[in-house]
C-alpha atoms as a PDB file:
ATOM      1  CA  UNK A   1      26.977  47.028  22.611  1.00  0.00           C
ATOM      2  CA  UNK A   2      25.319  49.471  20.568  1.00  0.00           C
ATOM      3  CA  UNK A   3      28.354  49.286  17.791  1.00  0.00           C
ATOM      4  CA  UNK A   4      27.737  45.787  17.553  1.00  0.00           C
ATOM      5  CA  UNK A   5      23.922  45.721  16.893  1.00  0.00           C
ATOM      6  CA  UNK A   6      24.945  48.752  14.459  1.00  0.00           C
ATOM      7  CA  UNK A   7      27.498  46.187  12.601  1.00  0.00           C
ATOM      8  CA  UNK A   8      25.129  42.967  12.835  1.00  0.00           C
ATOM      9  CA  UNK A   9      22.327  45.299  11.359  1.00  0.00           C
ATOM     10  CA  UNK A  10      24.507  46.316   8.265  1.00  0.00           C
ATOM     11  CA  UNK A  11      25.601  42.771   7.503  1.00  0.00           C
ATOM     12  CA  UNK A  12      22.699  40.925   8.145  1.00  0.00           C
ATOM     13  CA  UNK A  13      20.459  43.417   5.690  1.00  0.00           C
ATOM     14  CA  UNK A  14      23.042  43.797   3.384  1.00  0.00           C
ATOM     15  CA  UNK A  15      23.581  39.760   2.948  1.00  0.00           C
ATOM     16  CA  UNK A  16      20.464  38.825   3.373  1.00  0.00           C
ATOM     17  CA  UNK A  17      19.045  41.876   0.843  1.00  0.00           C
ATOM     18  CA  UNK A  18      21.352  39.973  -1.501  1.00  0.00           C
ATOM     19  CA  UNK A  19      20.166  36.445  -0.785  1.00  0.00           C
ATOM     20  CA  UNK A  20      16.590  36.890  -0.733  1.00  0.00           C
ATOM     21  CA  UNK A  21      17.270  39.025  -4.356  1.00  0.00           C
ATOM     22  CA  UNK A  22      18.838  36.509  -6.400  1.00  0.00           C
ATOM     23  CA  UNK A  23      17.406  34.966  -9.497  1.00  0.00           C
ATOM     24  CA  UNK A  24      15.107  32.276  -8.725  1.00  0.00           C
ATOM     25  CA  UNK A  25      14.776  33.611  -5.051  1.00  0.00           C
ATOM     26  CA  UNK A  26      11.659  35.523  -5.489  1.00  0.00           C
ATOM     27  CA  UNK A  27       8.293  33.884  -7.115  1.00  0.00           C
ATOM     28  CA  UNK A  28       5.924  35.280  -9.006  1.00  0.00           C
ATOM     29  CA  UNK A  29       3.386  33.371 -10.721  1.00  0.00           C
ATOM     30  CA  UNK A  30       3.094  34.602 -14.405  1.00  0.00           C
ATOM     31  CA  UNK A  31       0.445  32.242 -15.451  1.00  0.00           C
ATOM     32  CA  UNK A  32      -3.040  31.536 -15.057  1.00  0.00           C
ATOM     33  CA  UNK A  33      -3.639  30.883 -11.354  1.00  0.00           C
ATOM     34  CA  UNK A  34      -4.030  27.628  -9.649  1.00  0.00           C
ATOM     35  CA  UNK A  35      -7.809  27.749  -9.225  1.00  0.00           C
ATOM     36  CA  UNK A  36      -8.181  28.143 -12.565  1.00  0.00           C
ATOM     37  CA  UNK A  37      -5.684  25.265 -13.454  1.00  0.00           C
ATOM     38  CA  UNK A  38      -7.134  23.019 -10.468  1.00  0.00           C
ATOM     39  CA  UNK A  39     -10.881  23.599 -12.145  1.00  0.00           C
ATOM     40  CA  UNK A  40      -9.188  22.997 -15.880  1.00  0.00           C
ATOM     41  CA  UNK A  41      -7.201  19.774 -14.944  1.00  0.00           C
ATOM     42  CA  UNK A  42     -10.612  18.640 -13.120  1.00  0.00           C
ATOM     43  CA  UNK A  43     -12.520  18.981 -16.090  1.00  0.00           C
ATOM     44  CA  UNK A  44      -9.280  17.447 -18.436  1.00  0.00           C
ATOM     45  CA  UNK A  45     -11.119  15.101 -19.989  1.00  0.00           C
ATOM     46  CA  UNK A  46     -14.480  14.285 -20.559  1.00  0.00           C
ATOM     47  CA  UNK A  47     -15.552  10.464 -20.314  1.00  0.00           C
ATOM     48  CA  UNK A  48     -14.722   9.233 -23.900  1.00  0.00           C
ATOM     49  CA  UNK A  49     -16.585   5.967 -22.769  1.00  0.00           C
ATOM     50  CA  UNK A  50     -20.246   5.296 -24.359  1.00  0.00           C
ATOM     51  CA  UNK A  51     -22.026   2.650 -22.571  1.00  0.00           C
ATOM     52  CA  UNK A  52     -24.609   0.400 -24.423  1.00  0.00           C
ATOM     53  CA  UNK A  53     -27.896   2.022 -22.661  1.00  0.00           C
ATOM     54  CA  UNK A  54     -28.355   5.265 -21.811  1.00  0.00           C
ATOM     55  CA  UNK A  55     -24.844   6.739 -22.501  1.00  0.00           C
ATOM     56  CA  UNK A  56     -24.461  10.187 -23.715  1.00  0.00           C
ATOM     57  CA  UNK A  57     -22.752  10.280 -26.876  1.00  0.00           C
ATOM     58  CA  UNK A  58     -19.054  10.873 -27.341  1.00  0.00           C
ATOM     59  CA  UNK A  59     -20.085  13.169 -30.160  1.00  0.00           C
ATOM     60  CA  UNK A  60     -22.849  14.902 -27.900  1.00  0.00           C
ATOM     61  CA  UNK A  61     -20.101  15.524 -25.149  1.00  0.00           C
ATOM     62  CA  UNK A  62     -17.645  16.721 -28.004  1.00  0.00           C
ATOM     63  CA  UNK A  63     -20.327  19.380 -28.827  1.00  0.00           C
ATOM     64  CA  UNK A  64     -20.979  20.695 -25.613  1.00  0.00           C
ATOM     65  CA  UNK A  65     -17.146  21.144 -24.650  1.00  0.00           C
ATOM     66  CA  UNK A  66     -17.203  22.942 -28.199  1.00  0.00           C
ATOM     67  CA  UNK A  67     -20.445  25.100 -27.685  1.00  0.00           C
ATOM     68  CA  UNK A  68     -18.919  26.186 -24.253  1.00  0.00           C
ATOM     69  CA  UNK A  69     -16.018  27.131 -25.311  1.00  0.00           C
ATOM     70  CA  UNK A  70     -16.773  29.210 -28.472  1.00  0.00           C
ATOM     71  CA  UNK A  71     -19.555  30.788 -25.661  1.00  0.00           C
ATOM     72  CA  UNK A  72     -16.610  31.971 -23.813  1.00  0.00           C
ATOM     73  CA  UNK A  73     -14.903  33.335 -26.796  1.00  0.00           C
ATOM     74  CA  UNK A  74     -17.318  34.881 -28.378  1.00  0.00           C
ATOM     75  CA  UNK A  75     -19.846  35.672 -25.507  1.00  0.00           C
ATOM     76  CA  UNK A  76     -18.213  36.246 -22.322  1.00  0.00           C
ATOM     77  CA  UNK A  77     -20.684  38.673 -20.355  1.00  0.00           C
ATOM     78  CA  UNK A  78     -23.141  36.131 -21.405  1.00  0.00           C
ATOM     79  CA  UNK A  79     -21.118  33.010 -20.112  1.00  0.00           C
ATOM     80  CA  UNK A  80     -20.751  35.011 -16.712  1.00  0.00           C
ATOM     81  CA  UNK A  81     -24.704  36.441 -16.670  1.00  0.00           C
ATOM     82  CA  UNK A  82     -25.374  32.304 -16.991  1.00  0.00           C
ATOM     83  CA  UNK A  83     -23.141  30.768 -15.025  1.00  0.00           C
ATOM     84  CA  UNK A  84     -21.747  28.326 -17.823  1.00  0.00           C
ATOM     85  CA  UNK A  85     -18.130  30.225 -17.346  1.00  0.00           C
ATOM     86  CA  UNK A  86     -16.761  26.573 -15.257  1.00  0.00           C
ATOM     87  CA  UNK A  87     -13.331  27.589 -16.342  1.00  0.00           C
ATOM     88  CA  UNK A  88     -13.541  31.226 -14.988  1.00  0.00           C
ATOM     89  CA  UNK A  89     -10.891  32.246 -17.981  1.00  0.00           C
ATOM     90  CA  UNK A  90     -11.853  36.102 -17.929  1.00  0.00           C
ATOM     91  CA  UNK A  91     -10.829  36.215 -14.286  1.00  0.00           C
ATOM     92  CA  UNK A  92      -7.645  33.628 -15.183  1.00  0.00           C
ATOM     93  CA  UNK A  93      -6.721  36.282 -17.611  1.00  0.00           C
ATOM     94  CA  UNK A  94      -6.690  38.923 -16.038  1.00  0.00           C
ATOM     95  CA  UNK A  95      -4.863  36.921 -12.681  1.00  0.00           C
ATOM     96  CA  UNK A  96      -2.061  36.749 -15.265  1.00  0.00           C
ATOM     97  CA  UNK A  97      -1.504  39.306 -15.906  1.00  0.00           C
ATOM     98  CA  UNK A  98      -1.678  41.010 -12.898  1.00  0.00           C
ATOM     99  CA  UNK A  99       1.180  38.682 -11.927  1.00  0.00           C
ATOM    100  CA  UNK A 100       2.803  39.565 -14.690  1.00  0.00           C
ATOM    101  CA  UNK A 101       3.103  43.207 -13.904  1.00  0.00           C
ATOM    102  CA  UNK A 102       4.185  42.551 -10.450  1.00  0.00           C
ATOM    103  CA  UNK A 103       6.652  40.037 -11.555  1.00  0.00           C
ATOM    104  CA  UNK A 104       8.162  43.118 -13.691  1.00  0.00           C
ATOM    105  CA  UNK A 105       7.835  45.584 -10.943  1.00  0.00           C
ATOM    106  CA  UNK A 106       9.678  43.313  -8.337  1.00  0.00           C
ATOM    107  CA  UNK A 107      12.802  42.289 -10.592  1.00  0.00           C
ATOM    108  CA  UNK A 108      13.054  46.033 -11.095  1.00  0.00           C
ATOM    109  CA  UNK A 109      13.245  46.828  -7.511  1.00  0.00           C
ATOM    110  CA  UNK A 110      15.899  43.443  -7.279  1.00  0.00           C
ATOM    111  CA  UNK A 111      17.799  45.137  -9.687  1.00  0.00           C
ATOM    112  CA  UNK A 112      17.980  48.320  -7.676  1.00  0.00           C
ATOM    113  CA  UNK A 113      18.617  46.899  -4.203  1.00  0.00           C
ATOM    114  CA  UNK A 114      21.089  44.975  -5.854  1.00  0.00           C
ATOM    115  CA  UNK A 115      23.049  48.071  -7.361  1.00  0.00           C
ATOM    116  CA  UNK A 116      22.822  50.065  -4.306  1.00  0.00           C
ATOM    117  CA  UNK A 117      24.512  47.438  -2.241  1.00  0.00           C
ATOM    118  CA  UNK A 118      27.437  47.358  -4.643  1.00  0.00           C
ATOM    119  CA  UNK A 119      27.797  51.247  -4.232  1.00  0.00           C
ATOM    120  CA  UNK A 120      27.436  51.051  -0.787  1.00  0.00           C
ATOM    121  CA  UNK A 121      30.253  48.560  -1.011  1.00  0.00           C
ATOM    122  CA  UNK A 122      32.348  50.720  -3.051  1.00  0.00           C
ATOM    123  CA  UNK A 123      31.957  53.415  -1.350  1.00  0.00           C
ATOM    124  CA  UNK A 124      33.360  51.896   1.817  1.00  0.00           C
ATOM    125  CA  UNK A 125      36.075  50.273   0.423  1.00  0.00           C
ATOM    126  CA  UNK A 126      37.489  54.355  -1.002  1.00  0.00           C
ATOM    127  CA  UNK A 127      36.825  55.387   2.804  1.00  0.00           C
ATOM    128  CA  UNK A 128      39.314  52.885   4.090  1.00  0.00           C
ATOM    129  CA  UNK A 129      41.612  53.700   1.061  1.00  0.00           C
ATOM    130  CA  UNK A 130      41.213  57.509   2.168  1.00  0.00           C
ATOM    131  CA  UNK A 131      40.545  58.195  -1.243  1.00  0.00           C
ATOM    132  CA  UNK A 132      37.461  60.022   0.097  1.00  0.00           C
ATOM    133  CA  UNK A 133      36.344  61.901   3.382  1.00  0.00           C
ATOM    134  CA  UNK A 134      33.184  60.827   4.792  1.00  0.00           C
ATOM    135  CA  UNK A 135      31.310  63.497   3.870  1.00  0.00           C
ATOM    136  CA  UNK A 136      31.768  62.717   0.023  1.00  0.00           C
ATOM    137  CA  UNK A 137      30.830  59.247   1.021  1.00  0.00           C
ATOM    138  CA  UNK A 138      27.502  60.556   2.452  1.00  0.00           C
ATOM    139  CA  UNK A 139      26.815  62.700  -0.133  1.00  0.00           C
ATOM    140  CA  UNK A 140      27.125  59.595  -2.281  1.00  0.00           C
ATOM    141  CA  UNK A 141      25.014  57.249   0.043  1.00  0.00           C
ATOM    142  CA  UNK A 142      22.396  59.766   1.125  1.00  0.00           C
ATOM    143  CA  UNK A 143      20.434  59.198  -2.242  1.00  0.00           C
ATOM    144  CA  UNK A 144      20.837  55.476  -1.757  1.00  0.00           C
ATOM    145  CA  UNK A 145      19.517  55.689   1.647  1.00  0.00           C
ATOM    146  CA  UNK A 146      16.567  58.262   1.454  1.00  0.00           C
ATOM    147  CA  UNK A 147      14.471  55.569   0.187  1.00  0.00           C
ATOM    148  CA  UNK A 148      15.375  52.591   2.006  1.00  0.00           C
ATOM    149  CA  UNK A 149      12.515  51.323   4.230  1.00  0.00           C
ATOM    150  CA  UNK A 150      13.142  51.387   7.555  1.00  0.00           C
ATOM    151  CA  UNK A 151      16.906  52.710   7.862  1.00  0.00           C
ATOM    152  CA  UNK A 152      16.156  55.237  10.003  1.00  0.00           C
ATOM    153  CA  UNK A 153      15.037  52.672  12.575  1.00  0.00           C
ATOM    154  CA  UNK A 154      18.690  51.180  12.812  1.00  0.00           C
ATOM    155  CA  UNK A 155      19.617  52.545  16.152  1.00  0.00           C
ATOM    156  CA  UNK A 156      16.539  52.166  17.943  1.00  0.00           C
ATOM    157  CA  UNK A 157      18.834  53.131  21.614  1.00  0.00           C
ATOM    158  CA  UNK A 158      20.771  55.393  20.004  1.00  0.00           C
ATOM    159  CA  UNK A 159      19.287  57.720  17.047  1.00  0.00           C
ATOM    160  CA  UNK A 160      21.294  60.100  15.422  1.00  0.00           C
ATOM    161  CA  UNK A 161      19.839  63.584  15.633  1.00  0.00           C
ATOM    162  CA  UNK A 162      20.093  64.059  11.985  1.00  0.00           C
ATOM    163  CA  UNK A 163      19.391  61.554   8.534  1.00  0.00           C
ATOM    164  CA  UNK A 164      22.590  63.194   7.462  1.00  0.00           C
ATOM    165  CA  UNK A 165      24.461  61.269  11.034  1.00  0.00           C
ATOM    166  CA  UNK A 166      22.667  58.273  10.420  1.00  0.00           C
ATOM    167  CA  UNK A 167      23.941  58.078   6.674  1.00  0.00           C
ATOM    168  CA  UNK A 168      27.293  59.030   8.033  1.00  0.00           C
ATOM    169  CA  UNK A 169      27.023  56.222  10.919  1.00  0.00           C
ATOM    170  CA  UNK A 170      25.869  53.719   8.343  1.00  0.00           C
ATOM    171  CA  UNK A 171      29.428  54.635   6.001  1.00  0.00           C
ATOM    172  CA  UNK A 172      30.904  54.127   9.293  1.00  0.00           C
ATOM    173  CA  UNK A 173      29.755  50.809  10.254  1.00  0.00           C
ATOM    174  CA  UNK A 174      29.826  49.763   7.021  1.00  0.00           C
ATOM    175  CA  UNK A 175      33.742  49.961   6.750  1.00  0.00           C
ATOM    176  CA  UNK A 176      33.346  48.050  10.466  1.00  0.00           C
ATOM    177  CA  UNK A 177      32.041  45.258   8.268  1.00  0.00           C
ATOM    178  CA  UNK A 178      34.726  45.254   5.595  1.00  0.00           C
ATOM    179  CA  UNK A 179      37.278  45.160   7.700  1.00  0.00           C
ATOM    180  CA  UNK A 180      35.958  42.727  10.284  1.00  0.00           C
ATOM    181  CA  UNK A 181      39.080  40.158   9.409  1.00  0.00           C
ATOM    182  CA  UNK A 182      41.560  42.918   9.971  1.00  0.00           C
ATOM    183  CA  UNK A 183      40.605  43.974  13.678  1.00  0.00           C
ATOM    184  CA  UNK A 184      43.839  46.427  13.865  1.00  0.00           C
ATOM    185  CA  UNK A 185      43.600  48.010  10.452  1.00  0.00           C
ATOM    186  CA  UNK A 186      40.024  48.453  11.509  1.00  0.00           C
ATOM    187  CA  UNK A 187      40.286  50.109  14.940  1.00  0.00           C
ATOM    188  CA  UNK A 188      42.770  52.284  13.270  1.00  0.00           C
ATOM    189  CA  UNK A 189      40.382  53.519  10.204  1.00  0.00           C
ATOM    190  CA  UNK A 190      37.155  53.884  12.488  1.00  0.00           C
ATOM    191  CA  UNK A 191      39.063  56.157  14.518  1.00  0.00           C
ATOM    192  CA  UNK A 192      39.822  58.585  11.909  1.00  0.00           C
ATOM    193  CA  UNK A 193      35.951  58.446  10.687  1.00  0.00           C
ATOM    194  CA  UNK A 194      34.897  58.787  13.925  1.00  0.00           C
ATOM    195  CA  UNK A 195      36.620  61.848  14.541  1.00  0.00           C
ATOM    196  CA  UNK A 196      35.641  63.607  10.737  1.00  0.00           C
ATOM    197  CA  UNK A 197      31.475  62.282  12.721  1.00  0.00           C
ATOM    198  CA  UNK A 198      32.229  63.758  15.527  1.00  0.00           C
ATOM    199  CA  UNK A 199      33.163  67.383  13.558  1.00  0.00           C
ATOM    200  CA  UNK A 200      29.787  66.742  11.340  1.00  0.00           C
ATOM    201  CA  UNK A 201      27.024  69.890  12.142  1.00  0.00           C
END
């Protein structure tokens, strides 16, 4: 039972690692936020209609828009002292580009996932060639793995008494994956890195 949880974990985070990091997957605003768009789109336009009696001028509204505006250009702690900031574009700004920075830090750490899943890959496709033992598979993994939240919580009835075992379990069930179409190639391949685990100190 335990093997199989092991095997579901691998695939499932591995696939679904790659899923949720493909282009167009993740969203990160990179513009000014939607309260400041909702308040902006509100405003849009000013009544352009004069009425006979008592209407405020088209020209007098004209100059107001302008006189706020250049207010926020050219005065901002004074808009925001006052109140007459009703687009909030200091805090807009700086909402972008917050996002903006995220957005950068997240594709970076796409990127990475990304990468180490094609190693990982890699690596278990030598093991089954027997191109390498499983120790020089771990010592290629173990880097990969140091840093990836929650591993070490993978065998929650089972935990290996070392990282080192549970890197060397993960190269393990990660060739169970591979070879999931090819149950007696498989059985025969897990045997022989089960046996170079069990020797492991």
């Amino acid at each position: 039972m335990h093997a199989h949880l092991e095997l579901a974990f691998v695939e499932v985070a591995d696939y679904d690692l790659q899923k949720l990091l493909e282009p167009g997957n993740i969203k990160i605003p990179t513009s000014i936020g939607s309260d400041a768009n909702s308040r902006i789109g509100e405003l849009g336009g000013l009544p352009m209609v004069a009425h006979r009696h008592g209407a405020v001028s088209v020209a007098a509204l004209s100059g107001l828009v302008l006189a706020l505006l250049g207010a926020e250009l050219f005065a901002p702690p004074w808009t925001e002292k006052y109140g007459v900031d009703v687009w909030n574009l200091q805090a807009a700004r700086e909402e972008a580009r917050v996002n903006e920075e995220q957005a950068v830090v997240v594709e970076a750490q796409r990127v990475r996932i990304l990468r180490e899943i094609e190693v990982s890959g890699h690596t278990a496709t030598r093991l089954i060639d027997e191109k390498i033992t499983l120790l020089e598979a771990m010592a290629e993994l173990e880097p990969i793995l140091r840093n990836r939240t929650g591993f070490e919580c993978a065998w929650p009835f089972d935990p290996p008494p070392t990282f080192r075992h549970a890197v060397a379990r993960y190269a393990i069930t990660r060739v169970e994956a591979e070879l999931r179409n090819d149950p007696e190639r498989q059985a025969l391949v897990c045997a022989r890195l089960r046996a170079e685990y069990a020797a492991l100190k």
